[in-house]
C-alpha atoms as a PDB file:
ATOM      1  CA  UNK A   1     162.847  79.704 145.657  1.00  0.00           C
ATOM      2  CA  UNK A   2     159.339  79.602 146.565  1.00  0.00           C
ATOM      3  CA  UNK A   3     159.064  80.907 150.216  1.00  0.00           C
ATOM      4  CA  UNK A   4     156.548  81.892 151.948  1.00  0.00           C
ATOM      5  CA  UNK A   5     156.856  84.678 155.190  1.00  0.00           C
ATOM      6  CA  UNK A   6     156.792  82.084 157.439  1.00  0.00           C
ATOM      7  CA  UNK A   7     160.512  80.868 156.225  1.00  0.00           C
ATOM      8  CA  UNK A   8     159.196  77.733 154.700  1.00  0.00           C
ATOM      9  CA  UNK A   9     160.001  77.034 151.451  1.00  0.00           C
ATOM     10  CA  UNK A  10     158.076  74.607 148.731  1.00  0.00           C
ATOM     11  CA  UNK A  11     160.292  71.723 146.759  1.00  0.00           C
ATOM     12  CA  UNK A  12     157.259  69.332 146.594  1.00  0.00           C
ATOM     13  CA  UNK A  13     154.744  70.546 143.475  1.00  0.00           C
ATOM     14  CA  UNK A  14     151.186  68.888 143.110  1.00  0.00           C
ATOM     15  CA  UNK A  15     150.075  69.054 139.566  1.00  0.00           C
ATOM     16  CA  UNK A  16     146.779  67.882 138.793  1.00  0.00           C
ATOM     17  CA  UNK A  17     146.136  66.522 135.580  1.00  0.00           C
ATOM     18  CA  UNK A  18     142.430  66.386 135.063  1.00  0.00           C
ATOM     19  CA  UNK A  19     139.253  66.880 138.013  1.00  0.00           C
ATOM     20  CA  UNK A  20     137.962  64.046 136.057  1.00  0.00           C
ATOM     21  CA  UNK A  21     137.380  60.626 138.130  1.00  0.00           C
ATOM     22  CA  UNK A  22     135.791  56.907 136.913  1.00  0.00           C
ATOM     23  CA  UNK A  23     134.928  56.226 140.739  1.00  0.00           C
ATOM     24  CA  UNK A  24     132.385  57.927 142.991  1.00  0.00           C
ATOM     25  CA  UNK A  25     134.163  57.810 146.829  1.00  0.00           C
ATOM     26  CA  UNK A  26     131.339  59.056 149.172  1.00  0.00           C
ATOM     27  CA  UNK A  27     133.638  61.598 150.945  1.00  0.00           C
ATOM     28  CA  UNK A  28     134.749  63.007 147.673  1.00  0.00           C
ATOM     29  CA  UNK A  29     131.525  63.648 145.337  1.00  0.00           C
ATOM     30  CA  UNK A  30     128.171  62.374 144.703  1.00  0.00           C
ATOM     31  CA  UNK A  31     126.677  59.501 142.989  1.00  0.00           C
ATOM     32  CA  UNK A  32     125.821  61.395 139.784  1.00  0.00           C
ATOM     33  CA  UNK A  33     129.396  62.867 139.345  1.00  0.00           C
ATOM     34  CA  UNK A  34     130.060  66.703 139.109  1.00  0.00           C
ATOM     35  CA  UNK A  35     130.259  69.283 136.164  1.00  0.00           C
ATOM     36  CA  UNK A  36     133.774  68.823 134.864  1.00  0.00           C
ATOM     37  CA  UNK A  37     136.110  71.271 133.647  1.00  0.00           C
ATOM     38  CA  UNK A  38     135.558  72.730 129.617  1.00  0.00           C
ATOM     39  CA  UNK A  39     138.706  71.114 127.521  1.00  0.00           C
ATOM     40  CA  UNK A  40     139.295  74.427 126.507  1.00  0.00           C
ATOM     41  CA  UNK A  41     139.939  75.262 130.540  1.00  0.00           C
ATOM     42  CA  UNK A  42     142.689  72.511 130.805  1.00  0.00           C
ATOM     43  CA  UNK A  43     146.047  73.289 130.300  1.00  0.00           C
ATOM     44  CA  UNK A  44     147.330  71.241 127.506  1.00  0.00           C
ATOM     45  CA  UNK A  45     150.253  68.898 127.577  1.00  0.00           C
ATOM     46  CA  UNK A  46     153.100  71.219 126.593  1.00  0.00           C
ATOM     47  CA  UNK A  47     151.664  73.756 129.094  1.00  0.00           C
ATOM     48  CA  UNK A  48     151.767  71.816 132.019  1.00  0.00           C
ATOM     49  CA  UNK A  49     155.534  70.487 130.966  1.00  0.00           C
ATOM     50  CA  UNK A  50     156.359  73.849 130.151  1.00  0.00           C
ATOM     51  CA  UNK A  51     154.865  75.028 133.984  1.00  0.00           C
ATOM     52  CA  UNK A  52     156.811  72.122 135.322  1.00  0.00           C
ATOM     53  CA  UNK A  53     160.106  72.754 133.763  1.00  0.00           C
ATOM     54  CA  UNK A  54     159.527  76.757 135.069  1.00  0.00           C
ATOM     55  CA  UNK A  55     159.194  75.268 138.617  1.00  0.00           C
ATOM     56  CA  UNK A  56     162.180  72.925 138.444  1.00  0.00           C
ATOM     57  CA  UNK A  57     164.540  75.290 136.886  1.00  0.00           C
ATOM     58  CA  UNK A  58     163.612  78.723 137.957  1.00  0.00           C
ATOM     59  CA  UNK A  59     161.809  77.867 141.507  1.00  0.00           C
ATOM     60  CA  UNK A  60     163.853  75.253 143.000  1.00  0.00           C
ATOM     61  CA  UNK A  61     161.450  72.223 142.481  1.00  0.00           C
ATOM     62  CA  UNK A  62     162.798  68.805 143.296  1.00  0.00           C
ATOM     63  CA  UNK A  63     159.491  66.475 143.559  1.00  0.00           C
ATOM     64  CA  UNK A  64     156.542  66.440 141.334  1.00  0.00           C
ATOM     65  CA  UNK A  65     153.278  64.462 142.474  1.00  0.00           C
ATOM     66  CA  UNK A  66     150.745  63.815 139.475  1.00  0.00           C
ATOM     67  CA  UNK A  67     147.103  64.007 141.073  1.00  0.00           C
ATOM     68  CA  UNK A  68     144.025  64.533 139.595  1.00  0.00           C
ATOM     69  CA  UNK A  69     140.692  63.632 139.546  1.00  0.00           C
ATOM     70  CA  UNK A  70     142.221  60.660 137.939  1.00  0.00           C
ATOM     71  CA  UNK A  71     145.325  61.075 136.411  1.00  0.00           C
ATOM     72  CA  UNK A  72     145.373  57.845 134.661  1.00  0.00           C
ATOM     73  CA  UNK A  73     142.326  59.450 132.310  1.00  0.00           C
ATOM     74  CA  UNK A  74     144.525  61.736 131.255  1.00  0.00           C
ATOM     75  CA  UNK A  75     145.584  60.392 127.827  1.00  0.00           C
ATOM     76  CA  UNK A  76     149.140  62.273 127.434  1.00  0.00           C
ATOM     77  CA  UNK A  77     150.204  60.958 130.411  1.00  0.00           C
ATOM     78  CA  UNK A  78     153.388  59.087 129.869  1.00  0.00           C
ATOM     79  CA  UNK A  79     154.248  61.157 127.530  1.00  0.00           C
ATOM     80  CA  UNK A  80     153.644  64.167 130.018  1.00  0.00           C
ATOM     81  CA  UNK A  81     156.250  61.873 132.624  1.00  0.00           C
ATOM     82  CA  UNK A  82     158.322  61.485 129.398  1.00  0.00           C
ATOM     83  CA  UNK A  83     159.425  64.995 128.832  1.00  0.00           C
ATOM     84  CA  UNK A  84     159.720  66.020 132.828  1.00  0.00           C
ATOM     85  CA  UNK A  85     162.132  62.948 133.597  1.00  0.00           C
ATOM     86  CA  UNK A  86     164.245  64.511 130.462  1.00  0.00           C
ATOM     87  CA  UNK A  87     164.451  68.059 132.810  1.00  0.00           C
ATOM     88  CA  UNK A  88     167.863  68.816 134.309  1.00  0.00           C
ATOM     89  CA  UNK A  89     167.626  68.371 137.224  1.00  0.00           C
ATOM     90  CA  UNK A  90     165.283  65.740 137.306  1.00  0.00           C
ATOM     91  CA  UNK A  91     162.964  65.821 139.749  1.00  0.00           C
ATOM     92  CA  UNK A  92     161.554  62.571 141.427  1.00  0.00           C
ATOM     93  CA  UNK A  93     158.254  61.670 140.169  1.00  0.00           C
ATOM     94  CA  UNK A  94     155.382  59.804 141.871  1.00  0.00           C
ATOM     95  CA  UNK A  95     151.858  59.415 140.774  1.00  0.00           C
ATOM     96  CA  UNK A  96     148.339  59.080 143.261  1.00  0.00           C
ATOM     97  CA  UNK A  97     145.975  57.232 141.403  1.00  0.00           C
ATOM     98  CA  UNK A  98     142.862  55.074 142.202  1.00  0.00           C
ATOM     99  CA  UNK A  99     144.693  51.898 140.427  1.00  0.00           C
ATOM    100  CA  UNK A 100     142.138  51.464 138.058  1.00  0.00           C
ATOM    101  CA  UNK A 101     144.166  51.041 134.492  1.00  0.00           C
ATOM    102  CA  UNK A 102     147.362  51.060 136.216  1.00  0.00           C
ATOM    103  CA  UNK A 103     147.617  47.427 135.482  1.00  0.00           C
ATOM    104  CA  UNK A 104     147.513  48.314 131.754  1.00  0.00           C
ATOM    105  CA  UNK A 105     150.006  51.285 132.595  1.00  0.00           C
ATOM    106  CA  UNK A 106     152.056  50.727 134.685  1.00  0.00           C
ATOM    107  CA  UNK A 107     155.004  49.297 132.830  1.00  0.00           C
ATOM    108  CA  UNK A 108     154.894  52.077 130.786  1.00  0.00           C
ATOM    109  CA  UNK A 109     154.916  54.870 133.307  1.00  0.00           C
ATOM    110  CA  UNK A 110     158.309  52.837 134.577  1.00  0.00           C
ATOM    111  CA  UNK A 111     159.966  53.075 131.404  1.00  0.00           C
ATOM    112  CA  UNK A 112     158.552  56.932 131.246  1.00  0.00           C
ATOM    113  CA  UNK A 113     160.334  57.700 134.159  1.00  0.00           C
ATOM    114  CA  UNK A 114     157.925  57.648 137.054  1.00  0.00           C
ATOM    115  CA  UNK A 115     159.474  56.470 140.310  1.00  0.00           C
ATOM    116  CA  UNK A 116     156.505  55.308 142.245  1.00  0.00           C
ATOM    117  CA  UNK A 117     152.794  55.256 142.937  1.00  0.00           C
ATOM    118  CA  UNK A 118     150.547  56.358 145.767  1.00  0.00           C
ATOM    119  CA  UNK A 119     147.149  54.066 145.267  1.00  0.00           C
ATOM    120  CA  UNK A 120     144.132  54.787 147.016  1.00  0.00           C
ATOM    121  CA  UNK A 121     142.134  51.594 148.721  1.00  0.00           C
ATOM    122  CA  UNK A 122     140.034  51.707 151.136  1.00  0.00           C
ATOM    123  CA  UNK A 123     138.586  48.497 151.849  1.00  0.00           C
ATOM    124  CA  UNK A 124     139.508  44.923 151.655  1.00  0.00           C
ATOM    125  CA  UNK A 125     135.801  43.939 151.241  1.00  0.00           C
ATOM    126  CA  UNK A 126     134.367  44.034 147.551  1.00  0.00           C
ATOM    127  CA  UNK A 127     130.763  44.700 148.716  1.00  0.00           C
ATOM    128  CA  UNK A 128     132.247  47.768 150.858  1.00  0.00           C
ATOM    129  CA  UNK A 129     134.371  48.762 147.977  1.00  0.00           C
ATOM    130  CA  UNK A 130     131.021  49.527 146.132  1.00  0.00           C
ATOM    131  CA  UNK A 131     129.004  51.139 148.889  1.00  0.00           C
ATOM    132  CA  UNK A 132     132.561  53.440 149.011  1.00  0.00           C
ATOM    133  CA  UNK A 133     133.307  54.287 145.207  1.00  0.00           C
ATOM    134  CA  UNK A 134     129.987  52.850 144.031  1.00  0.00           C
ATOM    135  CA  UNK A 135     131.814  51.270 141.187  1.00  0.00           C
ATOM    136  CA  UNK A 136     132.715  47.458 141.305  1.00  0.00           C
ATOM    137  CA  UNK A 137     136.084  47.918 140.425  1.00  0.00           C
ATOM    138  CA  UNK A 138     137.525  46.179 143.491  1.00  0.00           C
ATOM    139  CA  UNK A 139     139.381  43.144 142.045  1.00  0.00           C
ATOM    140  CA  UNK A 140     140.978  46.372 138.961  1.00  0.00           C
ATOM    141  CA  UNK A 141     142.301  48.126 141.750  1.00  0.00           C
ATOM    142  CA  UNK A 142     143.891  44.897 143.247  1.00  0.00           C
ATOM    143  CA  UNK A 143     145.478  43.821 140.381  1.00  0.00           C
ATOM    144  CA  UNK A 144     146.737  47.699 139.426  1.00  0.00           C
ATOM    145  CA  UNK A 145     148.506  47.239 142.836  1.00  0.00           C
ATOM    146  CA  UNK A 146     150.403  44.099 141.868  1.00  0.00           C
ATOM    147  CA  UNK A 147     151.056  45.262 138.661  1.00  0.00           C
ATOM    148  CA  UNK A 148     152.670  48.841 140.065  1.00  0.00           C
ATOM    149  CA  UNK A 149     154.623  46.511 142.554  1.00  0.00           C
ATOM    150  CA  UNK A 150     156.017  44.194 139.549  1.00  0.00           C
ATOM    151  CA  UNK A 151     156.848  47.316 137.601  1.00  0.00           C
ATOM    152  CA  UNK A 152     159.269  48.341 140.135  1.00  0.00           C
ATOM    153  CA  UNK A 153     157.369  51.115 141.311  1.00  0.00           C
ATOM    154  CA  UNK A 154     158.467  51.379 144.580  1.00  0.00           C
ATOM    155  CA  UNK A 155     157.943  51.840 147.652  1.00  0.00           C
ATOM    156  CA  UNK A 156     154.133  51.535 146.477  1.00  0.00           C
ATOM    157  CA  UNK A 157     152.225  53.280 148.689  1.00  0.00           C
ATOM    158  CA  UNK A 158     148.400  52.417 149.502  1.00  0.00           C
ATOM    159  CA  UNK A 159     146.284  55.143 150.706  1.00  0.00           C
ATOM    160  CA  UNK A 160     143.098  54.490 152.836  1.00  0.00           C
ATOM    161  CA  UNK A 161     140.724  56.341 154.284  1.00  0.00           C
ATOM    162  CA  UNK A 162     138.384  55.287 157.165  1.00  0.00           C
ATOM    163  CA  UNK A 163     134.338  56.195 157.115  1.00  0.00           C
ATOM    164  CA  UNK A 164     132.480  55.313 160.328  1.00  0.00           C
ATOM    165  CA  UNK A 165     130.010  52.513 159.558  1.00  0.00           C
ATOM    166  CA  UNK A 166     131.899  51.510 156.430  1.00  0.00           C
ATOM    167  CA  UNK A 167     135.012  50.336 157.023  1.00  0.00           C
ATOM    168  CA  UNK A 168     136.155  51.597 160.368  1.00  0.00           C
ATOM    169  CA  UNK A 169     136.648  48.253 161.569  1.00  0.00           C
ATOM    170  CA  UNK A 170     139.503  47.766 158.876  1.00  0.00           C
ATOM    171  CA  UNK A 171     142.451  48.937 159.824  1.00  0.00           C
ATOM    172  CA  UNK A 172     144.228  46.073 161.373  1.00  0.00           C
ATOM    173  CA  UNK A 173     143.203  43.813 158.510  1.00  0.00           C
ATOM    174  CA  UNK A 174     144.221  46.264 156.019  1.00  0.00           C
ATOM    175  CA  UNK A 175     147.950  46.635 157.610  1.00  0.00           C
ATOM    176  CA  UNK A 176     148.469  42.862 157.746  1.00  0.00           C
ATOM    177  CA  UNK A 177     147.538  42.742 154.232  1.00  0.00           C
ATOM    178  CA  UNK A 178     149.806  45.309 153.213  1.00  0.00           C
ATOM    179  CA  UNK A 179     152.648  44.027 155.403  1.00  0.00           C
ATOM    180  CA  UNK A 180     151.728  40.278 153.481  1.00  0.00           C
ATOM    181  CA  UNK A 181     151.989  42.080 150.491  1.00  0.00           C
ATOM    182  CA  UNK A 182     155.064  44.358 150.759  1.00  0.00           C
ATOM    183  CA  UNK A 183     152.987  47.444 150.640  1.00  0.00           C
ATOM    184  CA  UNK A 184     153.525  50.704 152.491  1.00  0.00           C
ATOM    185  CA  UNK A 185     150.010  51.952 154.305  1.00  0.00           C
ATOM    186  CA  UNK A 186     149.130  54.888 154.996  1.00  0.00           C
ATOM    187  CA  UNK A 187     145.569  56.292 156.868  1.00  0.00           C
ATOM    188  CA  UNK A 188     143.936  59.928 156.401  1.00  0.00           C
ATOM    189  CA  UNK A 189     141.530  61.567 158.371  1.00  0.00           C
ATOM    190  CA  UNK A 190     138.658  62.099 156.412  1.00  0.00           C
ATOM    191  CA  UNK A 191     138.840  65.867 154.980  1.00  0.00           C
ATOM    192  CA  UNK A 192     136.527  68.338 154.723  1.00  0.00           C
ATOM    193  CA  UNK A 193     137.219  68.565 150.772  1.00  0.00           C
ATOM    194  CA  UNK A 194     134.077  67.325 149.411  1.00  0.00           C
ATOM    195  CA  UNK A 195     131.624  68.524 146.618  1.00  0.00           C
ATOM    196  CA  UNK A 196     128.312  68.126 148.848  1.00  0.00           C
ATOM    197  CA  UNK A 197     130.210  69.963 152.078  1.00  0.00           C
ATOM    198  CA  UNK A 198     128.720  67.132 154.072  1.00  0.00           C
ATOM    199  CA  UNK A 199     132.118  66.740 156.320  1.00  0.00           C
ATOM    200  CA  UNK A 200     131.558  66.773 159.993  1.00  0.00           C
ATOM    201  CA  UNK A 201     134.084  66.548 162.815  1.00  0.00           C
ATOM    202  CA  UNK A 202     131.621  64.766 165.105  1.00  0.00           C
ATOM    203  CA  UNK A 203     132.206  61.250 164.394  1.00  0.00           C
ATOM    204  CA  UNK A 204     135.073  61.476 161.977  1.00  0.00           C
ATOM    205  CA  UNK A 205     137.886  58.709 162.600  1.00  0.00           C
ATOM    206  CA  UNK A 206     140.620  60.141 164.093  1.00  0.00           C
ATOM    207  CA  UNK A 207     144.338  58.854 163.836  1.00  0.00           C
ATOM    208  CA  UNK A 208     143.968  58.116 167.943  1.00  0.00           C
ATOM    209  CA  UNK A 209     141.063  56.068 166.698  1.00  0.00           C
ATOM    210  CA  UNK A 210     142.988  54.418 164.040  1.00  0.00           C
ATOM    211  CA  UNK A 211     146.370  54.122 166.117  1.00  0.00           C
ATOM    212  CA  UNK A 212     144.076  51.856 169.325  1.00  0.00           C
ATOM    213  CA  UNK A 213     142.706  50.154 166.618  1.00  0.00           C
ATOM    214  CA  UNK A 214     145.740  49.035 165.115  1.00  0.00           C
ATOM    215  CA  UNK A 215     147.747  48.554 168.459  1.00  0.00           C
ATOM    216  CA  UNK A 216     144.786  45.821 169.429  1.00  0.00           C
ATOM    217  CA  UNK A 217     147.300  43.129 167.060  1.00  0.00           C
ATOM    218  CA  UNK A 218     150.307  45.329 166.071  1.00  0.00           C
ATOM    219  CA  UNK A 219     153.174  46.635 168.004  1.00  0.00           C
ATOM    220  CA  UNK A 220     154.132  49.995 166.678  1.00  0.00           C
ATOM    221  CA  UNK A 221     157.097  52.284 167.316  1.00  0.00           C
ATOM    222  CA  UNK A 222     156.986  55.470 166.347  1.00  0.00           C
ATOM    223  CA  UNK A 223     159.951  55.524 163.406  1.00  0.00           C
ATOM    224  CA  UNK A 224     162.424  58.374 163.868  1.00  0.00           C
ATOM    225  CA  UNK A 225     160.806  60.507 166.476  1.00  0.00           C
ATOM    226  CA  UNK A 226     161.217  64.565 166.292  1.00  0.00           C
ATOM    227  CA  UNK A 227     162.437  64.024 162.522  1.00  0.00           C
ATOM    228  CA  UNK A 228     159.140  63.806 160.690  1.00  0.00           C
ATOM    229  CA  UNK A 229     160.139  67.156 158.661  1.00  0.00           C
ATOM    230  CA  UNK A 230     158.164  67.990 155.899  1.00  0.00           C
ATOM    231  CA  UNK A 231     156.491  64.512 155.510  1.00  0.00           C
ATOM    232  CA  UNK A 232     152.115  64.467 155.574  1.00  0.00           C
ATOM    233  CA  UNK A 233     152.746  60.886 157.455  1.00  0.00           C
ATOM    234  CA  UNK A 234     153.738  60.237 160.842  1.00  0.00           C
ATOM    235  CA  UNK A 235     155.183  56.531 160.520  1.00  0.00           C
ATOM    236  CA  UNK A 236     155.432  53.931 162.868  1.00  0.00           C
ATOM    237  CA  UNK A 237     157.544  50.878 162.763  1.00  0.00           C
ATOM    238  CA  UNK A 238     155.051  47.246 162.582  1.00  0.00           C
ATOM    239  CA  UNK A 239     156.412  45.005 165.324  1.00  0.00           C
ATOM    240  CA  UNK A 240     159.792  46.303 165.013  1.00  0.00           C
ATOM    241  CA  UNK A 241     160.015  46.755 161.068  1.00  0.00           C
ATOM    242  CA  UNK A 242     160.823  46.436 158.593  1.00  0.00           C
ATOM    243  CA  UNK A 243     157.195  46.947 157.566  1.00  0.00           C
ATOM    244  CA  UNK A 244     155.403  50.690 158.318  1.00  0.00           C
ATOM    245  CA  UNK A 245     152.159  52.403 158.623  1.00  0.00           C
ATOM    246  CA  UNK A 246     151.156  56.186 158.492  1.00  0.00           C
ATOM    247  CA  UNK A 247     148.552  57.792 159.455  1.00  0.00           C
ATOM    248  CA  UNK A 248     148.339  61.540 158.094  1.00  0.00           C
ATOM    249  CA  UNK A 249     146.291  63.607 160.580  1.00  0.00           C
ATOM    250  CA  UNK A 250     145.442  66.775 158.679  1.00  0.00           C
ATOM    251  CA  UNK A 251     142.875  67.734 160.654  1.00  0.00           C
ATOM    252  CA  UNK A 252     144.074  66.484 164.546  1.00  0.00           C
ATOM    253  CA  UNK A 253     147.536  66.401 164.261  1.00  0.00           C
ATOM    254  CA  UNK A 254     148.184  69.035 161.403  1.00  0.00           C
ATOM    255  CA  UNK A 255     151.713  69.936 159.827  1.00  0.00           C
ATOM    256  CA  UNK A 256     151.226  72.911 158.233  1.00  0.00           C
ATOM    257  CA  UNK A 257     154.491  74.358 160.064  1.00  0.00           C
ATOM    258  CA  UNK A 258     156.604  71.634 157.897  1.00  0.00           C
ATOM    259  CA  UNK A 259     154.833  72.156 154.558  1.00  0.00           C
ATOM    260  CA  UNK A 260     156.900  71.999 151.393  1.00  0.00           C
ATOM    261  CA  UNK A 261     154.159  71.679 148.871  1.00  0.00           C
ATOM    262  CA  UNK A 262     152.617  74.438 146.220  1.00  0.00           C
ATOM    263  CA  UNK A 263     149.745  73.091 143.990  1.00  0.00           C
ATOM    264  CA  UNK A 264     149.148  73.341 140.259  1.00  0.00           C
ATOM    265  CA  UNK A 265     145.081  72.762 139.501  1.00  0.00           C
ATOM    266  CA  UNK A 266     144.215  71.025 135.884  1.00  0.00           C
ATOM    267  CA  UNK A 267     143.210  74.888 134.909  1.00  0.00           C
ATOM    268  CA  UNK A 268     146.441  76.621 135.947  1.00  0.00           C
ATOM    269  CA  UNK A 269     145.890  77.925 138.963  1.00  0.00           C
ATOM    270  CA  UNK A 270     148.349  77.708 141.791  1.00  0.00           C
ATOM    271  CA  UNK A 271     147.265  76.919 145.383  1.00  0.00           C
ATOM    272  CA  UNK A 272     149.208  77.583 148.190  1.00  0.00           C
ATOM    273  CA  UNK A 273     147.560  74.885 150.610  1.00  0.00           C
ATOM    274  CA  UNK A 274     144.489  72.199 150.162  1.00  0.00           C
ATOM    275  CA  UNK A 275     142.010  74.480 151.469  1.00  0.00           C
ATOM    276  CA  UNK A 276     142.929  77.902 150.308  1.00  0.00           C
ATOM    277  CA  UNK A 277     139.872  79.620 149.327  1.00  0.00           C
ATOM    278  CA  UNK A 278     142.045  81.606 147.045  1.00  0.00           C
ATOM    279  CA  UNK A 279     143.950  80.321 144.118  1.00  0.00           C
ATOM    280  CA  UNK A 280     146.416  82.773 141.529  1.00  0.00           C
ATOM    281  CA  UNK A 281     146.155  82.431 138.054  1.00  0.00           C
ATOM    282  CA  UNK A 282     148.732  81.059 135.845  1.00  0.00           C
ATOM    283  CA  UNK A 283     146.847  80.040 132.281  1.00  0.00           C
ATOM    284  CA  UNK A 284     146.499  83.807 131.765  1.00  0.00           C
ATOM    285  CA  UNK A 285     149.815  84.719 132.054  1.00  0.00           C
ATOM    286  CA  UNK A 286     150.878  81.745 129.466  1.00  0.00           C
ATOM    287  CA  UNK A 287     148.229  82.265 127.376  1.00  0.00           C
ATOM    288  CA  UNK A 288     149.322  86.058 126.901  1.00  0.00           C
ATOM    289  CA  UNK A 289     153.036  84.749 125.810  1.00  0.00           C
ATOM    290  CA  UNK A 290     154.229  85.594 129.316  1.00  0.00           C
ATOM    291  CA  UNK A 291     158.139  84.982 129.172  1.00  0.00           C
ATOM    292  CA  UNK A 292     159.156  82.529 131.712  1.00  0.00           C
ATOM    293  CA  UNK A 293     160.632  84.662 134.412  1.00  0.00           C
ATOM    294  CA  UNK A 294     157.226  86.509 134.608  1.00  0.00           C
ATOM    295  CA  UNK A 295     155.659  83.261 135.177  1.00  0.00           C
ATOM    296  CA  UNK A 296     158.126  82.593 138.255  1.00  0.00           C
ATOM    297  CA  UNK A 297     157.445  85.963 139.369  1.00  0.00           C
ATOM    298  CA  UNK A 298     153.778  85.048 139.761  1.00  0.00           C
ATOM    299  CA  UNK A 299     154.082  82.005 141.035  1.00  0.00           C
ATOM    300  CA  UNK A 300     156.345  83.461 143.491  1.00  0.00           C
ATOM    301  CA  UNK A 301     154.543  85.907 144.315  1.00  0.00           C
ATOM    302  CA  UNK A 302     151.842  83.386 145.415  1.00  0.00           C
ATOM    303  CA  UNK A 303     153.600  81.267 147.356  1.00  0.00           C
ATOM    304  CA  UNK A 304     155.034  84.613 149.668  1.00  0.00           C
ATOM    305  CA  UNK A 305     151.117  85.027 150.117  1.00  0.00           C
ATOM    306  CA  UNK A 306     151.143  81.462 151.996  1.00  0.00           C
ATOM    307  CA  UNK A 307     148.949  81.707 155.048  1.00  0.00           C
ATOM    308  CA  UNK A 308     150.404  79.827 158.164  1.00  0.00           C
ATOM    309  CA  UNK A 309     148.134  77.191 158.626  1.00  0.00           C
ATOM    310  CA  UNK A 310     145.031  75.239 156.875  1.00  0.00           C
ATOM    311  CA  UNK A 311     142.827  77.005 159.246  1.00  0.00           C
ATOM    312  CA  UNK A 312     140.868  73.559 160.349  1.00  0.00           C
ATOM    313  CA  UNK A 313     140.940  74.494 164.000  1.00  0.00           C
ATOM    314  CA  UNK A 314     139.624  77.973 163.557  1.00  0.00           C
ATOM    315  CA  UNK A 315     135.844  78.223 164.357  1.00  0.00           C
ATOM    316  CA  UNK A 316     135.427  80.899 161.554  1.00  0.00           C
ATOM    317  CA  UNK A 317     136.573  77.846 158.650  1.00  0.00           C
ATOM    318  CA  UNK A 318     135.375  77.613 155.558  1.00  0.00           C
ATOM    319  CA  UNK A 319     135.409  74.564 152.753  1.00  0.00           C
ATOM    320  CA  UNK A 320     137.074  75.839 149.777  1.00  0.00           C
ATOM    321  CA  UNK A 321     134.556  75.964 147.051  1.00  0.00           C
ATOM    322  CA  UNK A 322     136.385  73.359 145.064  1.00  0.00           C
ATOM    323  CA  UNK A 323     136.255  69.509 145.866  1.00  0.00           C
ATOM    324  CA  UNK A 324     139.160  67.756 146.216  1.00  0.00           C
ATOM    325  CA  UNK A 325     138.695  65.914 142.905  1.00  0.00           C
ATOM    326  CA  UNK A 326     139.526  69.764 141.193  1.00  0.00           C
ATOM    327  CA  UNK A 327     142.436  70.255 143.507  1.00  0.00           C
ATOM    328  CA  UNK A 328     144.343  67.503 143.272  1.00  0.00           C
ATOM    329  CA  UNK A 329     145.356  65.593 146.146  1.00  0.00           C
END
């Protein structure tokens, strides 16, 4: 297993496919893009199944997330959810995309094996949408959505994230048209996780913020209280179900006591938490013909390492170095 000295143990794996991205979201990077990662620095398809498989079968994996950048750029994709749904066991498989080319994809990544999708939209507004991702790509994402619904690849999940004098006056619209549209919603707190280290706390929207904005035309009821577990969200029933919202709170309301999750970067590194500021290297060891149980031994080894929390409410915080685009989310 992959525990940590705390006593919790990871199941959940993050692999991030690429740091590339075809948007450019203010609170991630800036307009002109960043300096992307050397194809030689990328683990290649069979080494990122191969990594997979390791984690499944030797480390007690049960869940794999596909992040990126934008996973959808990557071109072995389905091919990449292909050969992990074949694993025994099988772990469940879910994808976090911006929707652009998911309408294209979507079908396919069904028939792959992927179970569902996490999309990321922020704004019902085109003209917002731009100022956001400066892209117009609004009405792509939109139809991604529909498309990943009429796949089957469900619950689809719609991530958004609030920016004060952007769209902070959203979030009610946003739930009703993700209730109207059979959609699962779910808020973050802007993170400090991006390339030009321009987070502040002052002024950030804060789930409070979001929760009294959405309780001004939605009753919500907390769903399940005391059993959140391991889950990023904290959910809330929409006037009495069946329809819910999150809102994950990683910098207010962190869970770091809960987490389940151990991170694979596009290069092979393995991160114990979003903002480490250290990572362990992996690509070396399976680029020297390290035999698998080596490989577990690392990783292991990394994951005992796990520090308790994110370290967010610690005056003495730093931003890791890498953006969340070369993380994977």
């Amino acid at each position: 297993m992959l525990i940590d000295t705390f006593g919790r143990v990871a199941t959940d794996l993050r692999v991030s496919l690429t740091d590339r991205c075809n948007l450019r979201c203010t609170y991630c990077m800036p307009e002109e893009g960043l300096q992307w990662l050397a194809k030689p620095d990328l683990l290649t398809d069979d080494e990122i199944v191969r990594l997979i498989r390791i984690a499944v079968t030797h480390l007690g994996i049960d869940e794999v997330r596909f992040t990126g950048g934008e996973p959808l750029l990557r071109p072995g994709l389905v091919s990449i959810v292909e050969r992990v749904a074949a694993l025994e066991p099988r772990p469940r498989m879910s994808l976090t995309t911006n929707g652009i080319g998911l309408e294209r994809t979507a079908t396919a990544l069904r028939d792959a094996g992927l179970d569902r999708v996490n999309v990321s939209l922020d704004t019902l507004r085109p003209d917002v949408f731009q100022a956001l991702t400066r892209r117009k790509r609004h009405d792509d994402v939109l139809r991604g959505l529909a498309a990943a619904r009429a796949a089957g690849l469900t619950p689809v999940k719609v991530n958004s994230v609030l920016m004060p004098g952007l769209n902070a006056d959203e979030a009610p619209d946003l739930l009703a048209w993700a209730v109207e549209n059979d959609y699962e919603l779910r808020f973050i707190e802007q993170m400090p996780l991006d390339a030009q280290h321009g987070w502040k706390r002052e002024g950030m929207i804060t789930a409070g913020d979001i929760l009294a904005s959405l309780r001004t035309r939605f009753e919500l009821t907390p769903e399940g209280e005391g059993e959140r577990g391991s889950a990023p969200a904290e959910r809330w029933l929409v006037d009495g179900g069946p329809h819910r919202v999150g809102v994950i709170a990683s910098v207010t309301r962190p869970f770091c006591r809960a987490c389940d999750r151990t991170r694979l970067t596009a290069d092979g590194q393995v991160r114990t938490c979003l903002f480490a500021t250290e990572e362990t290297d992996l690509r070396a060891a399976l680029r020297s013909d390290a035999p698998d149980e080596e490989l577990a031994r690392i990783w292991k080894g990394a994951m005992w390492g796990k520090k308790a929390g994110s370290g967010l409410d610690d005056p003495s915080f730093l931003q890791p170095d890498r953006p969340m685009s070369s993380i994977g989310g």
